[in-house]
C-alpha atoms as a PDB file:
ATOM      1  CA  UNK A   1      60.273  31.050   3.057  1.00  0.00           C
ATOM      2  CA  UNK A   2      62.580  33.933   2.447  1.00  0.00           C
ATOM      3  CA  UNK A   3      63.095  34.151   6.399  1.00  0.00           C
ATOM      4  CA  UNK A   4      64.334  30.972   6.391  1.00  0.00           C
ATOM      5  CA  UNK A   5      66.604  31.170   4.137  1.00  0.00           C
ATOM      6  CA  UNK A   6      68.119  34.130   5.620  1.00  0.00           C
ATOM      7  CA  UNK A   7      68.371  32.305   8.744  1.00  0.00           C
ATOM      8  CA  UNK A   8      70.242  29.519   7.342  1.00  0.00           C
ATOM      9  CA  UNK A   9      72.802  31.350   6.002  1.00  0.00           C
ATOM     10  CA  UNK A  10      73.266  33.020   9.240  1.00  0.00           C
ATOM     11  CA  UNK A  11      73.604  30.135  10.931  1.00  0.00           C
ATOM     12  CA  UNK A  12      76.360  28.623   8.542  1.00  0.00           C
ATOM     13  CA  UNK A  13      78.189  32.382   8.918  1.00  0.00           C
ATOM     14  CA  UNK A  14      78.083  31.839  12.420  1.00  0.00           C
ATOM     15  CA  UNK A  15      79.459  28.452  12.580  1.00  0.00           C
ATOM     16  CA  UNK A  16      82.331  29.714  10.231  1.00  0.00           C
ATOM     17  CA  UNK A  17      83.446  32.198  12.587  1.00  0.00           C
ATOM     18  CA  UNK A  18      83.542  30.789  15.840  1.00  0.00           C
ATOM     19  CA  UNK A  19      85.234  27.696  14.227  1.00  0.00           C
ATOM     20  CA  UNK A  20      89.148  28.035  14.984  1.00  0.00           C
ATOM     21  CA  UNK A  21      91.486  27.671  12.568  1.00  0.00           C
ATOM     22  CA  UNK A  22      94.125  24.551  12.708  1.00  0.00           C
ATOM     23  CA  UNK A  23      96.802  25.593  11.361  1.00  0.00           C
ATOM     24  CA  UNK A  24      99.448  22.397   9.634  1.00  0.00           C
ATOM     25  CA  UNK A  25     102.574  20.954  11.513  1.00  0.00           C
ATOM     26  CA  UNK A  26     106.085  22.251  10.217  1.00  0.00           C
ATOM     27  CA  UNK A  27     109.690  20.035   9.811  1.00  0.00           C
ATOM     28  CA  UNK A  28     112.947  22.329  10.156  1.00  0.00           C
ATOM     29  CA  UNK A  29     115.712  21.126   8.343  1.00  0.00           C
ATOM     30  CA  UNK A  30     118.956  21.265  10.062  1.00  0.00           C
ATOM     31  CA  UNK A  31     120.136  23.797   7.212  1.00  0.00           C
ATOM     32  CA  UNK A  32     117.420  25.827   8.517  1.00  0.00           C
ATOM     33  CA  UNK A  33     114.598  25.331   5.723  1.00  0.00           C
ATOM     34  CA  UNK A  34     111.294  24.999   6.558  1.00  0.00           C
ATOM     35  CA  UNK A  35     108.454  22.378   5.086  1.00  0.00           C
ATOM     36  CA  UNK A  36     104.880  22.746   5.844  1.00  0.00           C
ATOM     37  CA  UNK A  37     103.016  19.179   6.266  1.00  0.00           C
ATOM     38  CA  UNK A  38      99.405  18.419   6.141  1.00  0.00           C
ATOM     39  CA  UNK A  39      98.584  17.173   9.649  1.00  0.00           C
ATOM     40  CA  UNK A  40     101.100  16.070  12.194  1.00  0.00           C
ATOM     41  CA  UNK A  41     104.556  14.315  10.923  1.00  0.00           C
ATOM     42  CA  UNK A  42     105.700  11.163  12.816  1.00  0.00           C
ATOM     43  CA  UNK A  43     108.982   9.515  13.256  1.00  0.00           C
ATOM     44  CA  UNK A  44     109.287   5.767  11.566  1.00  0.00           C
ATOM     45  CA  UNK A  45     112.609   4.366  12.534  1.00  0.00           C
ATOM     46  CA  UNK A  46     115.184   6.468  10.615  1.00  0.00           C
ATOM     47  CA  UNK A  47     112.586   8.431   8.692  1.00  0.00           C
ATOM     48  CA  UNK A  48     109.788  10.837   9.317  1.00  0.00           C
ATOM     49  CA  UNK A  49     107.063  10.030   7.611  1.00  0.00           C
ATOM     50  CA  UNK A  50     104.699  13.091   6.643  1.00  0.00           C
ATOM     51  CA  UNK A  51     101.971  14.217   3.775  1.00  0.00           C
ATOM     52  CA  UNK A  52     102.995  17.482   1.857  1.00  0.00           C
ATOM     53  CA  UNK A  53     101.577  20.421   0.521  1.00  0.00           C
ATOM     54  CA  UNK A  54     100.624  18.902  -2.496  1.00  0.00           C
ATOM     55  CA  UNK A  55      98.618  15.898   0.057  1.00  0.00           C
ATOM     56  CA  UNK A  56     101.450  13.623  -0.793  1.00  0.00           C
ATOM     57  CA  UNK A  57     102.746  10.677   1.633  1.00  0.00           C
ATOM     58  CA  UNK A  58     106.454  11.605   2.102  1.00  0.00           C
ATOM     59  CA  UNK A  59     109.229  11.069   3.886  1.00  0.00           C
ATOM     60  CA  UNK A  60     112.772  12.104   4.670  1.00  0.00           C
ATOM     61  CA  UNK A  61     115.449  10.857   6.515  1.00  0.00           C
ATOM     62  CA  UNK A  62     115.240  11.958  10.420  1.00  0.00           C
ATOM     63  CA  UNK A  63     119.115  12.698   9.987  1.00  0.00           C
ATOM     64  CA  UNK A  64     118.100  15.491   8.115  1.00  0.00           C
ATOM     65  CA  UNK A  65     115.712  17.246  10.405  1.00  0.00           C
ATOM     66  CA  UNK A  66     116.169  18.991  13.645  1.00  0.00           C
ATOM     67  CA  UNK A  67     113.258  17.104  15.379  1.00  0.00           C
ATOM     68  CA  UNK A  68     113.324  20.045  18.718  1.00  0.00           C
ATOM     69  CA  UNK A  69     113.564  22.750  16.568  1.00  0.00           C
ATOM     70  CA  UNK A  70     110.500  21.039  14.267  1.00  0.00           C
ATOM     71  CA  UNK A  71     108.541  20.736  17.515  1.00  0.00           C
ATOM     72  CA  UNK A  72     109.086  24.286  18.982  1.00  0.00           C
ATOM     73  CA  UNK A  73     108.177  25.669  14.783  1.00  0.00           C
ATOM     74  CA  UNK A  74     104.864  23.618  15.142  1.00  0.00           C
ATOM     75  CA  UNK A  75     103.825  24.650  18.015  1.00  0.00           C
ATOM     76  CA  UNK A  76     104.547  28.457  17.597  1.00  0.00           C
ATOM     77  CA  UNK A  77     102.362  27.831  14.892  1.00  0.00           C
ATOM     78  CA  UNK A  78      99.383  26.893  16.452  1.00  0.00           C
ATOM     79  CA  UNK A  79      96.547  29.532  16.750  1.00  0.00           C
ATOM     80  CA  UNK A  80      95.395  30.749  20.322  1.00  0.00           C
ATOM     81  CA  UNK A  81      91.804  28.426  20.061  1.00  0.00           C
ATOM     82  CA  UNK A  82      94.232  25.299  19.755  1.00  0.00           C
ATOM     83  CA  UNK A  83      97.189  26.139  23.080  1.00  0.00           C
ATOM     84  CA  UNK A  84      95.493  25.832  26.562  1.00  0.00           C
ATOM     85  CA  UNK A  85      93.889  28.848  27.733  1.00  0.00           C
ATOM     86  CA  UNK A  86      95.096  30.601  30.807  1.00  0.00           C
ATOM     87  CA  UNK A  87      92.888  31.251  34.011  1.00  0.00           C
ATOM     88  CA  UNK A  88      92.154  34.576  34.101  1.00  0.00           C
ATOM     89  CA  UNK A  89      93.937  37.019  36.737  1.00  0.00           C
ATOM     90  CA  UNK A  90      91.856  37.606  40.189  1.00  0.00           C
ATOM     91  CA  UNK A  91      89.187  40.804  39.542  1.00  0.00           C
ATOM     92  CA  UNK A  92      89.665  40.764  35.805  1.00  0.00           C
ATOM     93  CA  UNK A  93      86.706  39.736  34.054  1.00  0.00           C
ATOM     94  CA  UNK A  94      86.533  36.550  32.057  1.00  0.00           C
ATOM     95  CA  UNK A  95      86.654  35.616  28.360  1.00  0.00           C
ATOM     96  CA  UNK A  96      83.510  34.671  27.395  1.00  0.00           C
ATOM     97  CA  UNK A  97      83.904  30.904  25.400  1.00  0.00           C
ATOM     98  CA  UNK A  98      83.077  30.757  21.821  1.00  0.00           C
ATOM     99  CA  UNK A  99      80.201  28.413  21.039  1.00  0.00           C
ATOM    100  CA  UNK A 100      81.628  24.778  19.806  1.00  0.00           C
ATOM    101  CA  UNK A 101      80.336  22.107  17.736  1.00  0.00           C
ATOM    102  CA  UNK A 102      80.145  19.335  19.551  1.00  0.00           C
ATOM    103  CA  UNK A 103      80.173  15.547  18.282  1.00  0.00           C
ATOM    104  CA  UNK A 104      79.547  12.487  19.484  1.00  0.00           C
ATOM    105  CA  UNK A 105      80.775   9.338  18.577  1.00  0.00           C
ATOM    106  CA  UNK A 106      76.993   8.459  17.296  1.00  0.00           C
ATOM    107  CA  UNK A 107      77.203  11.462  14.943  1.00  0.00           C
ATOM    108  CA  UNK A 108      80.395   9.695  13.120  1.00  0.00           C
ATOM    109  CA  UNK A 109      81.045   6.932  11.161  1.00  0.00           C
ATOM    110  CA  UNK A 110      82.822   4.268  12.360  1.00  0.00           C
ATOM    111  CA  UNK A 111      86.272   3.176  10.959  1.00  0.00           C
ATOM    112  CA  UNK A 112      86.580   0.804   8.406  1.00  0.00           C
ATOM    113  CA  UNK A 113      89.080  -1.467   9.219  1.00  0.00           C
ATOM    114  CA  UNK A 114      89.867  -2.341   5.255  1.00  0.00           C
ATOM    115  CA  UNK A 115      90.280   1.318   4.977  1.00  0.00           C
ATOM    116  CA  UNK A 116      92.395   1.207   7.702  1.00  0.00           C
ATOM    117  CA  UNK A 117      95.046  -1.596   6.278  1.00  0.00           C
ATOM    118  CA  UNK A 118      94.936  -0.217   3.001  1.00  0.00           C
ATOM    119  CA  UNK A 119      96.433   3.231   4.412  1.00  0.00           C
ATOM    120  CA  UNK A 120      98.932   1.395   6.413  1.00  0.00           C
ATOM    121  CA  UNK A 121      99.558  -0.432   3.079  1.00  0.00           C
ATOM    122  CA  UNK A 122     100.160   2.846   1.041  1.00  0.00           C
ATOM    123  CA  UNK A 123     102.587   4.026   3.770  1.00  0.00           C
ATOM    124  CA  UNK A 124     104.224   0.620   3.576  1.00  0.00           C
ATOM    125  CA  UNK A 125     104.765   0.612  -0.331  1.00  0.00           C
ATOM    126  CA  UNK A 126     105.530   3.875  -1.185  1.00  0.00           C
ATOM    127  CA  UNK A 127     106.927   3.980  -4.988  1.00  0.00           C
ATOM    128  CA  UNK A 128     110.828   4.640  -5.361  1.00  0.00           C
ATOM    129  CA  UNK A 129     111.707   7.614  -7.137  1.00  0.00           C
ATOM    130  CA  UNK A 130     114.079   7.920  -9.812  1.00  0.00           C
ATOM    131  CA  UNK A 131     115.609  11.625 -10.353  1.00  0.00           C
ATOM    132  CA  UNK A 132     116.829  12.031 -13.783  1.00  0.00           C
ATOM    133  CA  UNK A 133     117.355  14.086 -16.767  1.00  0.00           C
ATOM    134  CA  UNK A 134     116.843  13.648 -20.359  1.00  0.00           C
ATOM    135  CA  UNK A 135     120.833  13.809 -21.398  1.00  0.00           C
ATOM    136  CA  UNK A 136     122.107  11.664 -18.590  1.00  0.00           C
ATOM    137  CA  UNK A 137     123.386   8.328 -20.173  1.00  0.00           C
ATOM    138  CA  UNK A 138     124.080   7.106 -16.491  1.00  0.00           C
ATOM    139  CA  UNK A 139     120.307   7.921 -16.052  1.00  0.00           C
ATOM    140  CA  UNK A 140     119.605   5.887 -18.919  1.00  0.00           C
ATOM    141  CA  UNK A 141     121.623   2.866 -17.561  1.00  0.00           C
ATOM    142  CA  UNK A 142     119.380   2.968 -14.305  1.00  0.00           C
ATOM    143  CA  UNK A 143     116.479   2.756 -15.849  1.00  0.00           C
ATOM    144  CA  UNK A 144     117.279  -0.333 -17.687  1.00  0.00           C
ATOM    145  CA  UNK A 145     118.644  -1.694 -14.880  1.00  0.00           C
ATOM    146  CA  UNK A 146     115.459  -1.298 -13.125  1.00  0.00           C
ATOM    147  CA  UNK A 147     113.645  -2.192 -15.904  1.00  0.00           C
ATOM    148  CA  UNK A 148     115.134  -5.525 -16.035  1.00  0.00           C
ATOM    149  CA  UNK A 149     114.613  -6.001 -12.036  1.00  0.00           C
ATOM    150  CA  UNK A 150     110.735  -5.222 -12.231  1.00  0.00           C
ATOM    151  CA  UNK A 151     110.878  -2.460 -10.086  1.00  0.00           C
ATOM    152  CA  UNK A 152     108.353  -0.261 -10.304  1.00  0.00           C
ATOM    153  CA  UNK A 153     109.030   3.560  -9.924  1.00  0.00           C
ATOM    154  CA  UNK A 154     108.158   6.968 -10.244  1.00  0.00           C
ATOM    155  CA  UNK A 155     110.793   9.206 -12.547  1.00  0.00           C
ATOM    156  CA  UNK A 156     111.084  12.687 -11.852  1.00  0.00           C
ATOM    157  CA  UNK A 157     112.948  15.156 -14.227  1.00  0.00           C
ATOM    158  CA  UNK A 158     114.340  17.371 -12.841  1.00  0.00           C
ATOM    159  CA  UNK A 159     114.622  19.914 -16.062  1.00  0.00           C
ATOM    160  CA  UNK A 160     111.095  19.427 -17.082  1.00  0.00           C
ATOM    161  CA  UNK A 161     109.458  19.262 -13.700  1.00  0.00           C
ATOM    162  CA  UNK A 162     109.504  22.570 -11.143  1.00  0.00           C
ATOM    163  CA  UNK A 163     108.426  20.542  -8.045  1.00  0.00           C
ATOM    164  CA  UNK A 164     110.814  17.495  -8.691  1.00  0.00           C
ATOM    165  CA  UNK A 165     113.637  20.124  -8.711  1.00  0.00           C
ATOM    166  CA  UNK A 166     112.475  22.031  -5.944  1.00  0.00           C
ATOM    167  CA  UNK A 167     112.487  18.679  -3.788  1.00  0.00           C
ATOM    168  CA  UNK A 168     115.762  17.350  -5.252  1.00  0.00           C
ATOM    169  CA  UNK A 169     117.061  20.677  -4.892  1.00  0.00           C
ATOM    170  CA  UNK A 170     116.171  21.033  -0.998  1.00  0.00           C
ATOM    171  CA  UNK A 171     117.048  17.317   0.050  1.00  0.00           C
ATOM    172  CA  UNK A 172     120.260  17.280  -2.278  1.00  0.00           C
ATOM    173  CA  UNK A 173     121.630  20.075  -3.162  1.00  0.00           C
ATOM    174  CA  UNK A 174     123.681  20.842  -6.257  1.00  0.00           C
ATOM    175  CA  UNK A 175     124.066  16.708  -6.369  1.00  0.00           C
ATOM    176  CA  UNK A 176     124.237  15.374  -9.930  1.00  0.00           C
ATOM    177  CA  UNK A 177     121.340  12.677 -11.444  1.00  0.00           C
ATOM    178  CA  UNK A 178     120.485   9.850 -11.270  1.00  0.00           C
ATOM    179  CA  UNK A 179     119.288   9.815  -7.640  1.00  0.00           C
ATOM    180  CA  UNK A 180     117.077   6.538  -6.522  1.00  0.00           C
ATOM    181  CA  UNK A 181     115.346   7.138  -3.527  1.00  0.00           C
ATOM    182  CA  UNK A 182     114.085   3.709  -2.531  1.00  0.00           C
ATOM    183  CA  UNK A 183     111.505   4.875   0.361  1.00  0.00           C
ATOM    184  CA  UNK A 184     114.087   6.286   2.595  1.00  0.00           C
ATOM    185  CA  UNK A 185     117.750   4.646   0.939  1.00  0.00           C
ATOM    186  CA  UNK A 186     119.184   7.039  -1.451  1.00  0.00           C
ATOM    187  CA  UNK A 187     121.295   5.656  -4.113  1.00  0.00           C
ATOM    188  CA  UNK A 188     123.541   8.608  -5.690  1.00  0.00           C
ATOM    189  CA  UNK A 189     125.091   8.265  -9.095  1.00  0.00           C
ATOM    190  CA  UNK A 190     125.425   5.063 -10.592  1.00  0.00           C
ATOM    191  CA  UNK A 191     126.253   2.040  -9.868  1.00  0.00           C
ATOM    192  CA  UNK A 192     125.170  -1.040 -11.136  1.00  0.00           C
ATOM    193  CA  UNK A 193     126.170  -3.471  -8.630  1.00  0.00           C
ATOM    194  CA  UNK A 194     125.245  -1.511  -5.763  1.00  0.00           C
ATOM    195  CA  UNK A 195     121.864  -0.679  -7.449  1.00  0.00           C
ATOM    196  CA  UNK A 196     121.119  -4.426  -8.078  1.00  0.00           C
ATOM    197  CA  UNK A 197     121.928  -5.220  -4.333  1.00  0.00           C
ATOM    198  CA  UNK A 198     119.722  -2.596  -2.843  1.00  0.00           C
ATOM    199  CA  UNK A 199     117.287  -3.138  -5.128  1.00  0.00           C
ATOM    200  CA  UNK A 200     117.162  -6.631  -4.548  1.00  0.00           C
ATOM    201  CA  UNK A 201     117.162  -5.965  -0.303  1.00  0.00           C
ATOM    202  CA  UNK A 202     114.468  -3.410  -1.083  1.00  0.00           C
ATOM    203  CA  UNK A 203     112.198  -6.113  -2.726  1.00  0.00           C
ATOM    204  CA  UNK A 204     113.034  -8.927  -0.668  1.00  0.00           C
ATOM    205  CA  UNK A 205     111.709  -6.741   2.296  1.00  0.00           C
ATOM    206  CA  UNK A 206     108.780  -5.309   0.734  1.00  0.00           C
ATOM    207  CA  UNK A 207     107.770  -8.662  -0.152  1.00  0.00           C
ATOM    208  CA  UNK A 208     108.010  -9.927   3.903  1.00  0.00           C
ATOM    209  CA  UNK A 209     106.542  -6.425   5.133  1.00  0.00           C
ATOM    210  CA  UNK A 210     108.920  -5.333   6.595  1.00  0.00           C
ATOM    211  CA  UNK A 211     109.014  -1.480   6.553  1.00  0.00           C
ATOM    212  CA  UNK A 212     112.361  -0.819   7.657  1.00  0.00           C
ATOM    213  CA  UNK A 213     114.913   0.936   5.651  1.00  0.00           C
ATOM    214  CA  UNK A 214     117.232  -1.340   3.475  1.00  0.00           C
ATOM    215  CA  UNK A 215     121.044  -1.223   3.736  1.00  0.00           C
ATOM    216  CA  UNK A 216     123.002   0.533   1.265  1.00  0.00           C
ATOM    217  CA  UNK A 217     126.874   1.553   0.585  1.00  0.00           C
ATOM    218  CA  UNK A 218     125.703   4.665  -1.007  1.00  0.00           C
END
């Protein structure tokens, strides 16, 4: 019994090893900053849509990122196991190949196509984000404008909350608050006219599926 144990957990340390790491993709800023992104990013019309660190669905405007310099950044970042593997040189001896796990399509589940539309759903309608503070009165005037729209949101202080002023911080600068991102259109400072039109455009869209970006003056 013990013997079989011990070869089990061999077998597992075994399988760790010779499994190569994947390392994530990586978006360069055109100021030069770097974000790392779980899995591959992908362009959607004038953003690029991506899931953080954190295993957030993001996105930023492609205007924003040096797309050849992102490319060049994710690939230098890929470990040896994952680039093509060169033929070795006449008379030098070969690598031998690491043992692989391999699967067939038997061995997976197939894809739920519910699952499916509900992910393309989530990119779809991703929540605006307010960026506020607690002593902005312009802040305060956004949120009842939204408020009395319906729009629902996520609010981000940017005082209280390290991570929301990272991000705002990065995309924006020294910028002042409120910000509204509405998936993709940012809306800086206030105004309410502008705000109700955008917001308005931003619904009206949502509510025909259309995933494009709304217009704004901003």
């Amino acid at each position: 019994m013990r013997n079989r144990a011990t070869l089990a957990c061999l077998t597992i340390l075994a399988a760790v090893l010779t499994t190569p790491t994947i390392l994530a993709d990586w978006l360069v800023m055109k100021d030069g900053s770097r974000l790392e992104t779980q899995g591959p990013w992908k362009e959607k019309g004038r953003l690029v849509v991506f899931t953080n660190a954190q295993g957030a669905l993001s996105s930023m405007r492609l205007s924003e990122i040096d797309l050849d310099a992102s490319r060049q950044a994710t690939e230098a970042a890929k470990s040896p196991a994952e680039k093509p593997q060169e033929s070795a040189t006449e008379g030098a001896p070969a690598e031998r190949r690491k043992s692989v796990l391999v699967l067939r399509d038997g061995d997976l589940p197939r894809a739920d196509a519910d699952a499916l539309r509900r992910a393309a759903a989530g990119l779809r309608n991703k929540k605006p984000v307010l960026f506020t503070t607690d002593w902005c009165g312009y802040c305060r005037k956004a949120r009842a404008v939204l408020a009395d729209m319906g729009l629902s949101y996520d609010e981000r202080d940017i005082e209280k909350d390290p991570v929301a002023k990272a991000e705002f911080t990065r995309r924006f600068g020294k910028a002042g608050v409120p910000i509204l991102d509405l998936d993709g259109t940012v809306l800086r400072g206030f105004n309410e006219a502008k705000m109700r039109r955008a917001v308005g455009q931003f619904q009206k869209k949502r509510a025909e599926g259309d995933t494009e970006r709304v217009d704004s003056d901003s």
